[in-house]
N, C-alpha and C. Protein backbone atom coordinates (compact mmCIF):
# COMPACT_ATOMS: atom_id res chain seq x y z
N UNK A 1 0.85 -1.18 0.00
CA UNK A 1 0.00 0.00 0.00
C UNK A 1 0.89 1.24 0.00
N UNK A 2 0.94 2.55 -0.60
CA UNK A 2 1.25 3.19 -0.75
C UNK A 2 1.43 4.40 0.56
N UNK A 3 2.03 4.89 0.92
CA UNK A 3 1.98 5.57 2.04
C UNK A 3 1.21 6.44 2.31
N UNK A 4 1.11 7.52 1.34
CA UNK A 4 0.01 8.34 1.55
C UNK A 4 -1.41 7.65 1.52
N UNK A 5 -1.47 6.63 1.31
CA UNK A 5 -3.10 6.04 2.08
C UNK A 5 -3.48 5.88 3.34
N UNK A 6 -1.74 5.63 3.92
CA UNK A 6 -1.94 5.05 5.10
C UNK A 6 -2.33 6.33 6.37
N UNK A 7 -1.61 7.49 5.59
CA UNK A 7 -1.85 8.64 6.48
C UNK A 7 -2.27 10.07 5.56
N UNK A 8 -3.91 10.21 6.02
CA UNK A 8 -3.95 11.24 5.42
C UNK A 8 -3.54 12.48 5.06
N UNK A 9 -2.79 13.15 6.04
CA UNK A 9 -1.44 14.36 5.94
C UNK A 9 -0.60 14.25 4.61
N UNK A 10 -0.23 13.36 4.55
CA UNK A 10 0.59 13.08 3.56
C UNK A 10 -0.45 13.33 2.34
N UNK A 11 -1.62 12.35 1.60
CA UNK A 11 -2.40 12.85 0.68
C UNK A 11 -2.35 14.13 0.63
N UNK A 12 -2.79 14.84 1.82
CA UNK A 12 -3.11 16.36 1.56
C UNK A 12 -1.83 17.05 1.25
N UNK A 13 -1.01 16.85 2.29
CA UNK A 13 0.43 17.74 0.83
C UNK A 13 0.59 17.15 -0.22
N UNK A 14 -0.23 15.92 -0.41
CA UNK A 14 0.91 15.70 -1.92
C UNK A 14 -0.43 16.61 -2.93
N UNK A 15 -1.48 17.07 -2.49
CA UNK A 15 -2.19 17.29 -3.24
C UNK A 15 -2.34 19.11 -3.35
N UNK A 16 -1.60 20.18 -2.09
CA UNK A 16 -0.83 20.85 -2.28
C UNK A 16 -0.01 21.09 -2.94
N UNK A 17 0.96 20.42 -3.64
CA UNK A 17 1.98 20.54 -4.79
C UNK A 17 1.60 21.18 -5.56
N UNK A 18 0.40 20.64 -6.46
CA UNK A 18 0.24 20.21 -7.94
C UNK A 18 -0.77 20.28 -8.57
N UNK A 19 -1.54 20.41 -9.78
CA UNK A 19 -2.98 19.94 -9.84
C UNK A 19 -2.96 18.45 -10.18
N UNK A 20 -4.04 17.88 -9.77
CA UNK A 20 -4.03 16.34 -9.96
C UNK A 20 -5.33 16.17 -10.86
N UNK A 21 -5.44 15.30 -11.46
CA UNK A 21 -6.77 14.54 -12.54
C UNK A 21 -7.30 13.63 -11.79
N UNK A 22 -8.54 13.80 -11.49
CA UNK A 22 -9.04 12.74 -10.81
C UNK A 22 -10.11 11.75 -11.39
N UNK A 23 -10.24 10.36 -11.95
CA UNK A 23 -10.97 10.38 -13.02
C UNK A 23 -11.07 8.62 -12.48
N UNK A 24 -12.38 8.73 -12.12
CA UNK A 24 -12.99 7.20 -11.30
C UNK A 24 -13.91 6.52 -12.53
N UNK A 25 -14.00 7.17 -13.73
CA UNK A 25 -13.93 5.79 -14.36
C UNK A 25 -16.02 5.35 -14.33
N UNK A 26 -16.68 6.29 -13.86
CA UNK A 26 -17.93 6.41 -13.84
C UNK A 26 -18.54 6.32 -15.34
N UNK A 27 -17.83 7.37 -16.46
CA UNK A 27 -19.04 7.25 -17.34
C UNK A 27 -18.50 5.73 -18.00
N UNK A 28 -17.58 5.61 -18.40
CA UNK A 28 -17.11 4.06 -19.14
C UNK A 28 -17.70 2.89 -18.06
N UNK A 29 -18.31 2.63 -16.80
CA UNK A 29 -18.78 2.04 -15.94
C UNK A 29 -20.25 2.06 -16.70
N UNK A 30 -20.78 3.45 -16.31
CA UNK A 30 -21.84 4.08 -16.99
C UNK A 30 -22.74 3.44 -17.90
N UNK A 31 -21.57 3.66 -19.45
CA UNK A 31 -22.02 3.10 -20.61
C UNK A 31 -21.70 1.49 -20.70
N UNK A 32 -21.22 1.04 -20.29
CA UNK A 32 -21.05 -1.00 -20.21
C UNK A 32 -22.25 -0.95 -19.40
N UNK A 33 -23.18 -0.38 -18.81
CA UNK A 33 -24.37 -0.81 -18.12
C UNK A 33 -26.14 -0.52 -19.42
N UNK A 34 -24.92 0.27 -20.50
CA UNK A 34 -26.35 0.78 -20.88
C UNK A 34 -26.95 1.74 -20.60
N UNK A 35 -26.39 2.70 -20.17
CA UNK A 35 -26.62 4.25 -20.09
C UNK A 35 -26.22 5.29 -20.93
N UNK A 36 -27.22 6.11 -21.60
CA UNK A 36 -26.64 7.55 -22.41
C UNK A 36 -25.88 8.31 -22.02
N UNK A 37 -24.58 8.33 -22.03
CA UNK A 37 -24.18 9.63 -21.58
C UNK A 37 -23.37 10.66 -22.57
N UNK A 38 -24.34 10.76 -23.59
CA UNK A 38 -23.95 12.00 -24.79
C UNK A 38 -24.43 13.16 -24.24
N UNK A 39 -24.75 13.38 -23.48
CA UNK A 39 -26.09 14.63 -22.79
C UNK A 39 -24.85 15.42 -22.27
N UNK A 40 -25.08 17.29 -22.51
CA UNK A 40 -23.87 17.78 -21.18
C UNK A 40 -23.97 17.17 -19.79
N UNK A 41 -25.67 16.96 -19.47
CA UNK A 41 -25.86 16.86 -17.98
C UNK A 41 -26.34 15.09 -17.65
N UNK A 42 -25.35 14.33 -18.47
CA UNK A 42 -24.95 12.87 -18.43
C UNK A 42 -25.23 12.27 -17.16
N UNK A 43 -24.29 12.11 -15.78
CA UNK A 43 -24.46 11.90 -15.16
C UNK A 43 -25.91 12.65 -13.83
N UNK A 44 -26.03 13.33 -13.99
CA UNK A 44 -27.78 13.45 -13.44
C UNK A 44 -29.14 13.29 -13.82
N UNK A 45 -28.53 12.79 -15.02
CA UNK A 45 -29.93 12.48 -16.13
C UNK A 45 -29.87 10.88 -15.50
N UNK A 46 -28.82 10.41 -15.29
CA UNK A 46 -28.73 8.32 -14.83
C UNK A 46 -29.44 8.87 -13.56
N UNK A 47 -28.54 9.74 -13.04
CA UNK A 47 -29.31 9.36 -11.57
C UNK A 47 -31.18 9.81 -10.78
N UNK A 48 -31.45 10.68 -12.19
CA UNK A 48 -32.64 11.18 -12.66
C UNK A 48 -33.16 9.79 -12.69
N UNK A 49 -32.86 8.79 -13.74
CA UNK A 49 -33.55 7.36 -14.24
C UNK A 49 -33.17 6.22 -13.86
N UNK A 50 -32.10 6.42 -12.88
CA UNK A 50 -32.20 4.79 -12.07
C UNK A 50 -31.10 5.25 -10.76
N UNK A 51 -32.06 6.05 -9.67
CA UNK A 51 -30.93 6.15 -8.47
C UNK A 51 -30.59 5.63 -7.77
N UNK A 52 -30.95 4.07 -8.47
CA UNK A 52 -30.59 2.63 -7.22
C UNK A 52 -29.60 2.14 -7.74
């Protein structure tokens, strides 16, 4: 495990530095389920039509 997991201080300066990309991988999750997400407002339109 990486250190800064183990202690949050550490995350937070490393995230002080720099800008970081943060990218979880939701709409490609998204669309393998069968969801539109061509829309600007993509993700609240899913959770508009299936918030379970």
């Amino acid at each position: 495990m990486l250190a800064f997991m183990q202690d949050p201080q550490k995350l937070s300066e490393r995230f002080k530095s720099r800008v970081h990309v943060l990218d979880g991988g939701l709409a490609t999750e998204l669309e393998k389920r069968g969801h539109d997400i061509s829309g600007k407002l993509w993700s609240a339109q899913v959770l508009l039509e299936d918030p379970g």
